[in-house]
N, C-alpha and C. Protein backbone atom coordinates (compact mmCIF):
# COMPACT_ATOMS: atom_id res chain seq x y z
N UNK A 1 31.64 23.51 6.75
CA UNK A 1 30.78 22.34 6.90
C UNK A 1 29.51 22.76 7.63
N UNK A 2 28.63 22.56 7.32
CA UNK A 2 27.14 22.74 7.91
C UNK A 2 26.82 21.74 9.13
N UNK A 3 26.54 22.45 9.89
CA UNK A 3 25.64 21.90 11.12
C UNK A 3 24.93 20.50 11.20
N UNK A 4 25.18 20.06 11.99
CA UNK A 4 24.13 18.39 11.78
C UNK A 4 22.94 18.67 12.43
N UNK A 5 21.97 18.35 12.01
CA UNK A 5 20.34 18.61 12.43
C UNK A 5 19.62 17.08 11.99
N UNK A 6 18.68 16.86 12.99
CA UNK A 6 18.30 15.67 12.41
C UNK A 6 16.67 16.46 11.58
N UNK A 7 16.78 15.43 10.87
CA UNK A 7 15.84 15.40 9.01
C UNK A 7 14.18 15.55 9.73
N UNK A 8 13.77 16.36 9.65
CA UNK A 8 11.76 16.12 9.80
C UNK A 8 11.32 15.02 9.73
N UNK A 9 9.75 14.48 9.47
CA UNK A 9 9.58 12.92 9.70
C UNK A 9 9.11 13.21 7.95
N UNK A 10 8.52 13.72 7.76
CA UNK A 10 7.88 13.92 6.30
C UNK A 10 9.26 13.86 5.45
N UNK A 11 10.28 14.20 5.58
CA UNK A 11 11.75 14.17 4.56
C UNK A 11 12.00 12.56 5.31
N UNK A 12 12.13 12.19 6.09
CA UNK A 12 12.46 10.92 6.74
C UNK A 12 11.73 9.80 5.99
N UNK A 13 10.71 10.24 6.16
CA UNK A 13 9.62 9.45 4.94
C UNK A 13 9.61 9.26 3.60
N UNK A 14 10.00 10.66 2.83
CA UNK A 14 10.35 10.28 2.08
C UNK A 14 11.60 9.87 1.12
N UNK A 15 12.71 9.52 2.46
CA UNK A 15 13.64 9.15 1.86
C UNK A 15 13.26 7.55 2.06
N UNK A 16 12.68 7.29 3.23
CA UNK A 16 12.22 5.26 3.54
C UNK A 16 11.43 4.98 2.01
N UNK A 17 10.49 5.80 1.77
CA UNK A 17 9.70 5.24 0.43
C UNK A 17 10.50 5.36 -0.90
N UNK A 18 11.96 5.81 -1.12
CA UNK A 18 12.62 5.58 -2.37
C UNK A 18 13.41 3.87 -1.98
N UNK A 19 13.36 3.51 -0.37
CA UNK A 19 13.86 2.21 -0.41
C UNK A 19 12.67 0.79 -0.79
N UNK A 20 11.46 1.56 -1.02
CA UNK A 20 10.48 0.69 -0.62
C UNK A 20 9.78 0.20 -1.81
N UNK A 21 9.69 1.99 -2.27
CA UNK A 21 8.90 2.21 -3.79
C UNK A 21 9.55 2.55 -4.61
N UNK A 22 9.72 1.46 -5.46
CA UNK A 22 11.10 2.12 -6.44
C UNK A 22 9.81 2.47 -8.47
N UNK A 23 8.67 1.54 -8.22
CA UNK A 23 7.61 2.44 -9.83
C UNK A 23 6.71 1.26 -9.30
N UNK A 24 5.62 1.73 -10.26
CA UNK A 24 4.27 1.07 -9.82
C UNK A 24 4.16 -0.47 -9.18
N UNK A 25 5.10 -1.00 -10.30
CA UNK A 25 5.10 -2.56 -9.73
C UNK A 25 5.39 -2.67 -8.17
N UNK A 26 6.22 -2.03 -7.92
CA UNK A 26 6.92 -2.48 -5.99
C UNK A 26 5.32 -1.37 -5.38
N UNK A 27 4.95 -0.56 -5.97
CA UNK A 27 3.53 -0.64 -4.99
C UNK A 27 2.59 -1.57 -4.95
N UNK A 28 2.27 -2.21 -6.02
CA UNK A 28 1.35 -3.18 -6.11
C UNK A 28 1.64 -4.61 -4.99
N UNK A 29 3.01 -4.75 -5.35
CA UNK A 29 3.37 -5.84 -4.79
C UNK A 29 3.32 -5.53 -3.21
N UNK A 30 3.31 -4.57 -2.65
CA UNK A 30 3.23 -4.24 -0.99
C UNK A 30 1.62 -4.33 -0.90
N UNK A 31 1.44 -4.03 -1.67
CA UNK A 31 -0.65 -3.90 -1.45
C UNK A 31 -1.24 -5.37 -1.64
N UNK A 32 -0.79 -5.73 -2.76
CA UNK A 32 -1.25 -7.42 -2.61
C UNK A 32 -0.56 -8.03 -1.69
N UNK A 33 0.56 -8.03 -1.07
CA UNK A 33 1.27 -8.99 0.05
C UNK A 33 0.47 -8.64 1.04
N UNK A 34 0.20 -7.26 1.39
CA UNK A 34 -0.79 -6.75 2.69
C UNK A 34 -2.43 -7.39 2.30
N UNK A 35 -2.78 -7.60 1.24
CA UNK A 35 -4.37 -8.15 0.95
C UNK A 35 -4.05 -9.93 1.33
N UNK A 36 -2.89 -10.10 1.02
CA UNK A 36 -2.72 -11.74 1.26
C UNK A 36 -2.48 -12.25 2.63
N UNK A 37 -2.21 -11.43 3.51
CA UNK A 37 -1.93 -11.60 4.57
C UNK A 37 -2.74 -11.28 5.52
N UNK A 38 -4.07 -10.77 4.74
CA UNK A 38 -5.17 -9.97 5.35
C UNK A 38 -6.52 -11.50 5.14
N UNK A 39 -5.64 -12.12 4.86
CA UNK A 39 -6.50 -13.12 4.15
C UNK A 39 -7.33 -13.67 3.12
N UNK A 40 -7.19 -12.56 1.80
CA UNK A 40 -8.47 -12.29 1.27
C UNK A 40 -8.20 -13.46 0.46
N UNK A 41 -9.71 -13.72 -0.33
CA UNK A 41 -9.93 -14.53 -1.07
C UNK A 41 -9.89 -14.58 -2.66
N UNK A 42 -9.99 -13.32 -2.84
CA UNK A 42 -10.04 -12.50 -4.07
C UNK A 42 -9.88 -11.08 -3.66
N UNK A 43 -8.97 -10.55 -5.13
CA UNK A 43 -8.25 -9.43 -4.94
C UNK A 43 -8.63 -8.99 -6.42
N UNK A 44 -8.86 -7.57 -6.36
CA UNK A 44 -8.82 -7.43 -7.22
C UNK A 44 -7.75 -5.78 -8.09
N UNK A 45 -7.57 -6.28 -8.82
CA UNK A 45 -6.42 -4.50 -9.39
C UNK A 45 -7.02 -3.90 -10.85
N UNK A 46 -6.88 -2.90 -10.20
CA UNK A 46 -7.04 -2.06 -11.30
C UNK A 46 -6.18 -0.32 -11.57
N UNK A 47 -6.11 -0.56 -12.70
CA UNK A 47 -4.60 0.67 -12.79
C UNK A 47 -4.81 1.03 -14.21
N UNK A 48 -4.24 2.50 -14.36
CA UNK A 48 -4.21 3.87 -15.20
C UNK A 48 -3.23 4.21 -15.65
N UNK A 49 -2.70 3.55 -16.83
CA UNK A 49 -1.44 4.43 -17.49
C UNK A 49 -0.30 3.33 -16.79
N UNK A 50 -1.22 1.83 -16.65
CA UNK A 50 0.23 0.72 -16.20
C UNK A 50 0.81 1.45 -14.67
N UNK A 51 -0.17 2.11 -14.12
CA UNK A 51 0.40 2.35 -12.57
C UNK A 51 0.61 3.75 -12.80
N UNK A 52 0.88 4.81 -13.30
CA UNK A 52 1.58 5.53 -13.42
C UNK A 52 0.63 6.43 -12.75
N UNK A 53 -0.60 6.44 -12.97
CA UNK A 53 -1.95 7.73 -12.66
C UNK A 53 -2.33 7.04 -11.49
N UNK A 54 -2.56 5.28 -11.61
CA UNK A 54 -3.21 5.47 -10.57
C UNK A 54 -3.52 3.73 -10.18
N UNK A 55 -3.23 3.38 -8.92
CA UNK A 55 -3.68 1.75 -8.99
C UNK A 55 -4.21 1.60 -7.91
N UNK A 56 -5.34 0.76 -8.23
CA UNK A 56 -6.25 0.27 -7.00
C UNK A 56 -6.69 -1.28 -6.70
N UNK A 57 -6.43 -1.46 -5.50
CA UNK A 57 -6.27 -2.87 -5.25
C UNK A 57 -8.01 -3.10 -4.22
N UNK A 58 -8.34 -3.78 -4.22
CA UNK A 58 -9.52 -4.37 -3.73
C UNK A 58 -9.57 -5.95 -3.05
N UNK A 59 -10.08 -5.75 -1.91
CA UNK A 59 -10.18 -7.23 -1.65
C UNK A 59 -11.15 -7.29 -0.69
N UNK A 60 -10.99 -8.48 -0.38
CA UNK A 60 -12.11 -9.29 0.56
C UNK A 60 -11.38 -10.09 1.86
N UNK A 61 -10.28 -9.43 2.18
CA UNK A 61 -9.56 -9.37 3.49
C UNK A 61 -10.32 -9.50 5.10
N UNK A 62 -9.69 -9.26 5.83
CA UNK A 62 -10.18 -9.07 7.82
C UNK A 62 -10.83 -7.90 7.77
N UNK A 63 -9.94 -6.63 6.88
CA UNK A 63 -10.46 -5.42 7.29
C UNK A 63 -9.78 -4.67 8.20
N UNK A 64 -9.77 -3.41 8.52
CA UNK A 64 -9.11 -2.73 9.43
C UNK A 64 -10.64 -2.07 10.40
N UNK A 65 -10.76 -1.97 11.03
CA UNK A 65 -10.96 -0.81 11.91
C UNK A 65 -10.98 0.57 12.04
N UNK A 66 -11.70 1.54 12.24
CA UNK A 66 -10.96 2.91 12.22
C UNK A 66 -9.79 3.25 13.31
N UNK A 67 -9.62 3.04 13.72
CA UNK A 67 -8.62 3.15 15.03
C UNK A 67 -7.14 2.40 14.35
N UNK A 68 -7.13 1.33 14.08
CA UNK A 68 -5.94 0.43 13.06
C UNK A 68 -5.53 1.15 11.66
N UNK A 69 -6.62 1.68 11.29
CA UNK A 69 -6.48 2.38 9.73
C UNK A 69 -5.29 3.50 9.79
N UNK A 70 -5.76 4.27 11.20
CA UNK A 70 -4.51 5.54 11.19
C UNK A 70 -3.45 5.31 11.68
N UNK A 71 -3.18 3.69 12.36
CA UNK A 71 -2.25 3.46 12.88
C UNK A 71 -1.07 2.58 12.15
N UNK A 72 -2.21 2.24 10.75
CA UNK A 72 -1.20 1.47 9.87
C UNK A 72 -0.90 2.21 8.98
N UNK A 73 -0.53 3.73 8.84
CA UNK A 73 0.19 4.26 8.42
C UNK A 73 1.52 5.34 9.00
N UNK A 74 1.37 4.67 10.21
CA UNK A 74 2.85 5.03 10.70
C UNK A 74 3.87 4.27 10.22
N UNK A 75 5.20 5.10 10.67
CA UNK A 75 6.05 4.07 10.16
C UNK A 75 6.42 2.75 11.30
N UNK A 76 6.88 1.55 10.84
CA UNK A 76 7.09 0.16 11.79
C UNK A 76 5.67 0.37 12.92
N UNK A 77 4.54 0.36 12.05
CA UNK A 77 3.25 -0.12 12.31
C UNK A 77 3.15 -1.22 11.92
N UNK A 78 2.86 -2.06 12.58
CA UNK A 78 2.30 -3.70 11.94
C UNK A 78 1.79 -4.42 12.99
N UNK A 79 0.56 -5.12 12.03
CA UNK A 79 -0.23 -6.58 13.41
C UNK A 79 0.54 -7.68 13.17
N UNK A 80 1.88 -8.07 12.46
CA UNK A 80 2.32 -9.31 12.08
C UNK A 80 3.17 -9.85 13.07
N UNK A 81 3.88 -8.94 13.60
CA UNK A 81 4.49 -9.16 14.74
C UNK A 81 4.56 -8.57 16.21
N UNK A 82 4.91 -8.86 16.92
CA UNK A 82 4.81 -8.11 17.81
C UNK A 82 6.33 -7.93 18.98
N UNK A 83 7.42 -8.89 19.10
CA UNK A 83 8.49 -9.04 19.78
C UNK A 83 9.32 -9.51 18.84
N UNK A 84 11.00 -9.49 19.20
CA UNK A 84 11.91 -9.67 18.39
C UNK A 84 11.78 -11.41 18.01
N UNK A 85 11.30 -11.81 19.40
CA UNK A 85 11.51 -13.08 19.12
C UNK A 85 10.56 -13.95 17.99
N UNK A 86 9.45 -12.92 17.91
CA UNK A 86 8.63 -13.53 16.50
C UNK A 86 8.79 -13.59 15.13
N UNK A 87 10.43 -12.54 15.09
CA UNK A 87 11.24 -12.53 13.98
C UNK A 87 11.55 -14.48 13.45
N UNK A 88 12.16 -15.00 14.05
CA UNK A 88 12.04 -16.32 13.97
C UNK A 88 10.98 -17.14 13.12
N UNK A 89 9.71 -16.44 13.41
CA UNK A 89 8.72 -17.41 13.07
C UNK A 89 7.75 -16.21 11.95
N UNK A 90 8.39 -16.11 11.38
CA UNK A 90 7.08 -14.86 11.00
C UNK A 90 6.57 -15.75 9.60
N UNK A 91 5.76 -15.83 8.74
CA UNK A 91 4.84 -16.97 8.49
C UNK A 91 3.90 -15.69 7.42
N UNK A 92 4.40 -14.54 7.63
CA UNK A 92 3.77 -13.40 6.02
C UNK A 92 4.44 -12.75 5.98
N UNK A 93 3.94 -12.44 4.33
CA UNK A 93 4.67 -11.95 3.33
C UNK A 93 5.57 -10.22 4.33
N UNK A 94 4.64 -9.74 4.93
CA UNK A 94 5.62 -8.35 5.36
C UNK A 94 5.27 -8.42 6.38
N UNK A 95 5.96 -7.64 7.58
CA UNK A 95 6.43 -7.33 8.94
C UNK A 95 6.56 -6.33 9.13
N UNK A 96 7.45 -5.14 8.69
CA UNK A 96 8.04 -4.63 8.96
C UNK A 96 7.57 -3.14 8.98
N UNK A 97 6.17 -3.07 8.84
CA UNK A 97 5.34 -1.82 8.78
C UNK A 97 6.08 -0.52 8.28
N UNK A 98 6.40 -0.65 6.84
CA UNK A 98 6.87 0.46 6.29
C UNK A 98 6.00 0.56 4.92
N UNK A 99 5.59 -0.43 4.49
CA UNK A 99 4.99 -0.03 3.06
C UNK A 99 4.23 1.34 3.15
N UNK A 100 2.85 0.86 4.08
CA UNK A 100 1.87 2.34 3.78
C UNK A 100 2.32 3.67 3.78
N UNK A 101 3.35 3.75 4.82
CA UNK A 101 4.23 5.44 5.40
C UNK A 101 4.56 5.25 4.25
N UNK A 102 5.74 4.56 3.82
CA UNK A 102 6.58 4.93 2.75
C UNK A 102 5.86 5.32 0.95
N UNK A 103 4.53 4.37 0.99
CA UNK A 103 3.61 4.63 -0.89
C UNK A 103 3.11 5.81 0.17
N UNK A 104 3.00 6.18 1.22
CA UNK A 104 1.60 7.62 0.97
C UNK A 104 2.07 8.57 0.92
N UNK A 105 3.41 8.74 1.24
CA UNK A 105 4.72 9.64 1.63
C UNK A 105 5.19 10.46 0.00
N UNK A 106 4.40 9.04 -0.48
CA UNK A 106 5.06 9.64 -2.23
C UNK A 106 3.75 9.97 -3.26
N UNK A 107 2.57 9.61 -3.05
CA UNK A 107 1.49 9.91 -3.89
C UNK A 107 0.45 10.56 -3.03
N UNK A 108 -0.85 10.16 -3.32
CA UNK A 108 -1.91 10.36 -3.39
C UNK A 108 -2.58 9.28 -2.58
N UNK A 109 -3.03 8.66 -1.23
CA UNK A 109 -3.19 7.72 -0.79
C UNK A 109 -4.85 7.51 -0.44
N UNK A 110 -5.54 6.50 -0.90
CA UNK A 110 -6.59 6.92 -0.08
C UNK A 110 -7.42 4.76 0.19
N UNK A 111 -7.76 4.91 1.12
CA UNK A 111 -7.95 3.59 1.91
C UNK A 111 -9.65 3.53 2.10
N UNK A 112 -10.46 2.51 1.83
CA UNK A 112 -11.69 2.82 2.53
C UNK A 112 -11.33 0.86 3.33
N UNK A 113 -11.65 0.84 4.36
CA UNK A 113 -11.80 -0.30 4.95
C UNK A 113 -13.23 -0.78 6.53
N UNK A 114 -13.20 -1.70 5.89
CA UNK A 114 -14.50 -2.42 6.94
C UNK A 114 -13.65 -4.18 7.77
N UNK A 115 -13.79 -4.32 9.39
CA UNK A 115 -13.84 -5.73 9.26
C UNK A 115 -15.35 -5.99 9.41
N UNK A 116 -15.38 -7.26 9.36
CA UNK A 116 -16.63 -7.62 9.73
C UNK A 116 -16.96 -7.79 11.57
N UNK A 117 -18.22 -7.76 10.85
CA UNK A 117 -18.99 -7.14 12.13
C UNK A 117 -19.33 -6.02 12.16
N UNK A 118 -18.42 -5.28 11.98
CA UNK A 118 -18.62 -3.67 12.31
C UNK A 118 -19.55 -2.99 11.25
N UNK A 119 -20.31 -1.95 12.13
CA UNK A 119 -21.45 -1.53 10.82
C UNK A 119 -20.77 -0.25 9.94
N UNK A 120 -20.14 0.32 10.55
CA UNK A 120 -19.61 1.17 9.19
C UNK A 120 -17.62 0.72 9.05
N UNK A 121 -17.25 1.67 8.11
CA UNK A 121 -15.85 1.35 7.94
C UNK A 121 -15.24 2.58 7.99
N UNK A 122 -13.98 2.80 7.88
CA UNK A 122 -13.38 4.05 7.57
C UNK A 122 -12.58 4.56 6.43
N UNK A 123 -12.67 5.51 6.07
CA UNK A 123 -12.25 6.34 5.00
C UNK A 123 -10.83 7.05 5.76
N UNK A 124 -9.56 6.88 4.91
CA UNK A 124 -8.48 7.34 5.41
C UNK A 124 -7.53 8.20 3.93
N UNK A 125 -7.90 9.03 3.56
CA UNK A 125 -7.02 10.10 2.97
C UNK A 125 -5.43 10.64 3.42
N UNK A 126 -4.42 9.97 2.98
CA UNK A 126 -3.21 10.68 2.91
C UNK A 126 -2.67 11.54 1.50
N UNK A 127 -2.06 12.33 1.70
CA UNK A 127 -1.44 13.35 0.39
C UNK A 127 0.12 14.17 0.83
N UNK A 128 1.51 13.00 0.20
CA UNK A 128 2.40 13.52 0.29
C UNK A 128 2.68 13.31 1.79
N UNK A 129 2.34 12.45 2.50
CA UNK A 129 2.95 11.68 4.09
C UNK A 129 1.45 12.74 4.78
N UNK A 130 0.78 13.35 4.44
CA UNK A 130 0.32 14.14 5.24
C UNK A 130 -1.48 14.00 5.52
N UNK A 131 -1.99 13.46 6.61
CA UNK A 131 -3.35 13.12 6.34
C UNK A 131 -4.54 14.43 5.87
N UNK A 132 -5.14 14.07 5.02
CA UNK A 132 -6.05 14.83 4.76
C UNK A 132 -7.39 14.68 5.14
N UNK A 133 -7.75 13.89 5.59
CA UNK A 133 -9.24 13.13 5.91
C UNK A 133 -9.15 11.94 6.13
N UNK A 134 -10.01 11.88 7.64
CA UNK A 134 -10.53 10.63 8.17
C UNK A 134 -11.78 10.51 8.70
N UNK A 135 -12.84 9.82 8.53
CA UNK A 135 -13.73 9.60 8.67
C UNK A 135 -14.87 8.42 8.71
N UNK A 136 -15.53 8.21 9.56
CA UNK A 136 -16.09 6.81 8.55
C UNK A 136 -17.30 6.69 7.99
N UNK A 137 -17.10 5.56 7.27
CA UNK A 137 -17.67 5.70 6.14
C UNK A 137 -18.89 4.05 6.06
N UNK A 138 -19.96 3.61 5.12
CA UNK A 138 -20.25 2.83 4.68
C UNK A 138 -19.45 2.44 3.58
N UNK A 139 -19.12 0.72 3.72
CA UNK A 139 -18.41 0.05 2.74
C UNK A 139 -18.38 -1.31 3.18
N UNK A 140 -18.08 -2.14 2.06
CA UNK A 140 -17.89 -3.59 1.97
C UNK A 140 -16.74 -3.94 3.03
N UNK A 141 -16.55 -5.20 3.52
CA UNK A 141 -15.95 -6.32 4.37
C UNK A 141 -14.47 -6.12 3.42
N UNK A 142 -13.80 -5.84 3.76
CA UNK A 142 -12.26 -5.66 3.47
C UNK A 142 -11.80 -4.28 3.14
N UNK A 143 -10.35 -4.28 1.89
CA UNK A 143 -9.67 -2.95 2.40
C UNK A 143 -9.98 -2.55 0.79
N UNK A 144 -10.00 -1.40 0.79
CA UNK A 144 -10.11 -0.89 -0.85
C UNK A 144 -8.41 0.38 -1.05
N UNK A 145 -7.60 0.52 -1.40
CA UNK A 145 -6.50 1.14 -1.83
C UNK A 145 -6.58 1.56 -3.05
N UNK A 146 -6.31 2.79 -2.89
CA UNK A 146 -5.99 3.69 -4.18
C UNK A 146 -4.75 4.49 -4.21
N UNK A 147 -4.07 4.28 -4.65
CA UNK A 147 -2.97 5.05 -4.90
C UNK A 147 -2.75 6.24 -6.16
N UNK A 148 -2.82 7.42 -6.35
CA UNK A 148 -2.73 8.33 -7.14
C UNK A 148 -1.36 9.09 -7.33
N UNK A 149 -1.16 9.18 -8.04
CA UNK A 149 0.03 10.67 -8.63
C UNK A 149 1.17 9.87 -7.96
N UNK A 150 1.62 8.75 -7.73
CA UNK A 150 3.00 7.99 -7.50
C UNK A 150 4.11 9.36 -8.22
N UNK A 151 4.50 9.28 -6.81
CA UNK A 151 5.68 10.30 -6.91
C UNK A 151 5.67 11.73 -7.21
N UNK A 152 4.60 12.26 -7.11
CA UNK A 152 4.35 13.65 -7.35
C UNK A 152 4.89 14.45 -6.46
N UNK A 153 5.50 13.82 -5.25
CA UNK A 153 6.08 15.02 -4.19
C UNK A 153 7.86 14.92 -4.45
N UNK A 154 7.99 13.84 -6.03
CA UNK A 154 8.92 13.87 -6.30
C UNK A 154 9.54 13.45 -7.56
N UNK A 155 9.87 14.81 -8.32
CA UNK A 155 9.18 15.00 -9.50
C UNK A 155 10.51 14.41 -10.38
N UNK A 156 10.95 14.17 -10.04
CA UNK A 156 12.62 13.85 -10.20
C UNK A 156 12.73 12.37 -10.29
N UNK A 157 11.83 11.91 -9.59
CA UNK A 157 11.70 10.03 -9.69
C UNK A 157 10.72 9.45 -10.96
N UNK A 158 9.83 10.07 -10.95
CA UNK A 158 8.96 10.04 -12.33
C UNK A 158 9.76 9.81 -13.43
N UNK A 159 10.93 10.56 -13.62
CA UNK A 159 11.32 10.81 -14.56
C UNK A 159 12.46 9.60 -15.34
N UNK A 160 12.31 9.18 -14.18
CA UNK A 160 13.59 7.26 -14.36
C UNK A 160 12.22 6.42 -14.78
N UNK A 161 10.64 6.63 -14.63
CA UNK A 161 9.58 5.60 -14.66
C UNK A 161 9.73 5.49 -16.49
N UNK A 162 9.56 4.08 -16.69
CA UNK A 162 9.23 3.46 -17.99
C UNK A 162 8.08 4.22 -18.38
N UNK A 163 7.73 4.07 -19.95
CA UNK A 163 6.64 4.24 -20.58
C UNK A 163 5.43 3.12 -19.72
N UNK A 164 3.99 4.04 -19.99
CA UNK A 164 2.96 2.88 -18.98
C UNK A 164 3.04 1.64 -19.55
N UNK A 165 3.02 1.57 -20.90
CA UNK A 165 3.07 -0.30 -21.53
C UNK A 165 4.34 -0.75 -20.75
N UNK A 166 5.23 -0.44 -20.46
CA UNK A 166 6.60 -1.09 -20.16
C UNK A 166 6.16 -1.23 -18.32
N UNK A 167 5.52 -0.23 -18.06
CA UNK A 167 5.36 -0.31 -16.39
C UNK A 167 4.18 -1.84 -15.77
N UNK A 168 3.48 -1.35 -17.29
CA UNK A 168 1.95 -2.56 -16.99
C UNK A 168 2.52 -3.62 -17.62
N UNK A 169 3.75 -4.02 -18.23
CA UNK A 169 3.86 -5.69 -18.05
C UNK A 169 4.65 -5.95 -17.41
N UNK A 170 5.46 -5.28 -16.58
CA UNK A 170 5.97 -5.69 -15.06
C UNK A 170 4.70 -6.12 -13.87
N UNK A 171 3.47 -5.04 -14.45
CA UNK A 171 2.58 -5.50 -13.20
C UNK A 171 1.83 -6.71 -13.55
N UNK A 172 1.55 -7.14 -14.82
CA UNK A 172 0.97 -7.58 -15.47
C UNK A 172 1.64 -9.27 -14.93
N UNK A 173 2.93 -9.78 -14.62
CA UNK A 173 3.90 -10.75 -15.17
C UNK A 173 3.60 -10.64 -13.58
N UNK A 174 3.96 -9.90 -12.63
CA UNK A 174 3.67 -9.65 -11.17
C UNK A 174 2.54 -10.60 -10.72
N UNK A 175 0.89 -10.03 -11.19
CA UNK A 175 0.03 -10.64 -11.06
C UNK A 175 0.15 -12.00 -11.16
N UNK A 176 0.68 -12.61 -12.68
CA UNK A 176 0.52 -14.06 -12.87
C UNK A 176 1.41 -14.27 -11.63
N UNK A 177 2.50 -14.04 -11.38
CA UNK A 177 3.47 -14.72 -10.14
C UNK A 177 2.52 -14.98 -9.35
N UNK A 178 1.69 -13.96 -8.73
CA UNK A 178 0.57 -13.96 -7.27
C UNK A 178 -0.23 -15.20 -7.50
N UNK A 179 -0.72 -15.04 -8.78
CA UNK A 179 -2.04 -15.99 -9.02
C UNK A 179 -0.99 -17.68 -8.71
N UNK A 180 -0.45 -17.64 -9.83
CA UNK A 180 0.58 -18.87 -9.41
C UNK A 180 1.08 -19.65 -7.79
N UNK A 181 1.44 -18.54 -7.06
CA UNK A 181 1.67 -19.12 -5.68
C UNK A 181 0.96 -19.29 -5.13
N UNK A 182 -0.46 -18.34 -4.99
CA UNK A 182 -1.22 -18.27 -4.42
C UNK A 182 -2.98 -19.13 -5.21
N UNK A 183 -2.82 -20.31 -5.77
CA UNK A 183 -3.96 -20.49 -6.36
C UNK A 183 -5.54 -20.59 -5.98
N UNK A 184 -5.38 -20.59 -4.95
CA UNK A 184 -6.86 -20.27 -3.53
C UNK A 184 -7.35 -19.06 -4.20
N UNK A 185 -6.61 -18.26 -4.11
CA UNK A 185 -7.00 -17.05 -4.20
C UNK A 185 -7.08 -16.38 -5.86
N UNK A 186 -8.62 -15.98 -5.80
CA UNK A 186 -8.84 -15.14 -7.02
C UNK A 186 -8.69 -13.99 -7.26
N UNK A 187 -7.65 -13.71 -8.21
CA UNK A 187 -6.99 -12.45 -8.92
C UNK A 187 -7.78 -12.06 -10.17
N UNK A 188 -8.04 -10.56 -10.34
CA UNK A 188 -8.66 -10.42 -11.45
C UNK A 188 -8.24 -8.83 -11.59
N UNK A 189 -7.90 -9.02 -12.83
CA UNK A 189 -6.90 -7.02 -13.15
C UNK A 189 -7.91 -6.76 -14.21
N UNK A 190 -8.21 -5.16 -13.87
CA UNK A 190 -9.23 -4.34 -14.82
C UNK A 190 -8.35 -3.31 -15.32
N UNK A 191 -8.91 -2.66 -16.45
CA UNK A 191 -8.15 -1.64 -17.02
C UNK A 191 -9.34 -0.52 -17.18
């Protein structure tokens, strides 16, 4: 029997993002719950191969900060709550600050975000849980997300993903749900 050792954070990671991210649709849906809760007014998506290459979400959210940007990709990072006892009352869509660790852990991650007020925004590059660049940057009043190469640090999960038509009308049927609950808010998907 082999030795017990506890797991690195990068293998730790990416075992949380097979509970989180199971194909394009469950990323989308963590990125729009995080744009809805960010407040935005309009959101917008756009995606490559039905998610498979590549999906990018856009909005008109609060915005992050540079200082918040690197901190909302730890894991159980979140502004939604803050004590157990706000479990009780929690009032959005996620809490539990695992989405970002867990989608950047598995693709290609890259974030540009502004709140307002602030005169520039920041640029946040992850690849495979691992940051590659941070910096800031000029950009618009909310968060911009790009997600690339879903699952490339795991080449073995790709391989359960649907054809892209079969992936893009899961996201596709997704969207109408959003637009539906959420009718305030303007949704608009590009190809």
């Amino acid at each position: 029997m082999a030795k017990i050792i506890l797991l690195d954070e990068l293998t730790v990671n990416q075992i949380a993002a097979g509970e989180v991210v199971e194909r394009p649709v469950s990323v989308l849906k963590e990125l729009v719950e995080n744009s809805l809760d960010a407040g935005a007014g309009r959101i917008i998506v756009d995606l490559e191969e039905g998610g498979l290459s590549s999906i990018t979400v856009v909005d008109d959210g609060c915005g992050m900060n540079e200082e918040d940007l690197l901190l909302a990709f730890e894991r159980h990072a979140t502004s939604k709550i803050r004590t157990v006892e706000e479990l009780e009352r929690i009032r959005t869509l996620g809490f539990r600050g695992e989405a970002l660790a867990s989608i950047s852990a598995v693709s290609r991650f890259e974030v540009r975000s502004r709140r307002e007020g602030d005169e520039t925004g920041g640029l946040l590059r992850i690849e495979g849980g691992r940051q590659v660049m941070h910096t800031p940057v000029s950009c618009r009043r909310g968060s911009r997300l790009s997600v690339e190469d879903l699952f490339y640090t795991l080449p073995a999960r790709r391989k359960f993903l649907k054809s892209a038509a079969s992936e893009e009308r899961r996201v596709s049927a997704l969207l109408r749900d959003f637009a539906v609950a959420y009718p305030s808010v303007a949704f608009s998907e590009s190809r």
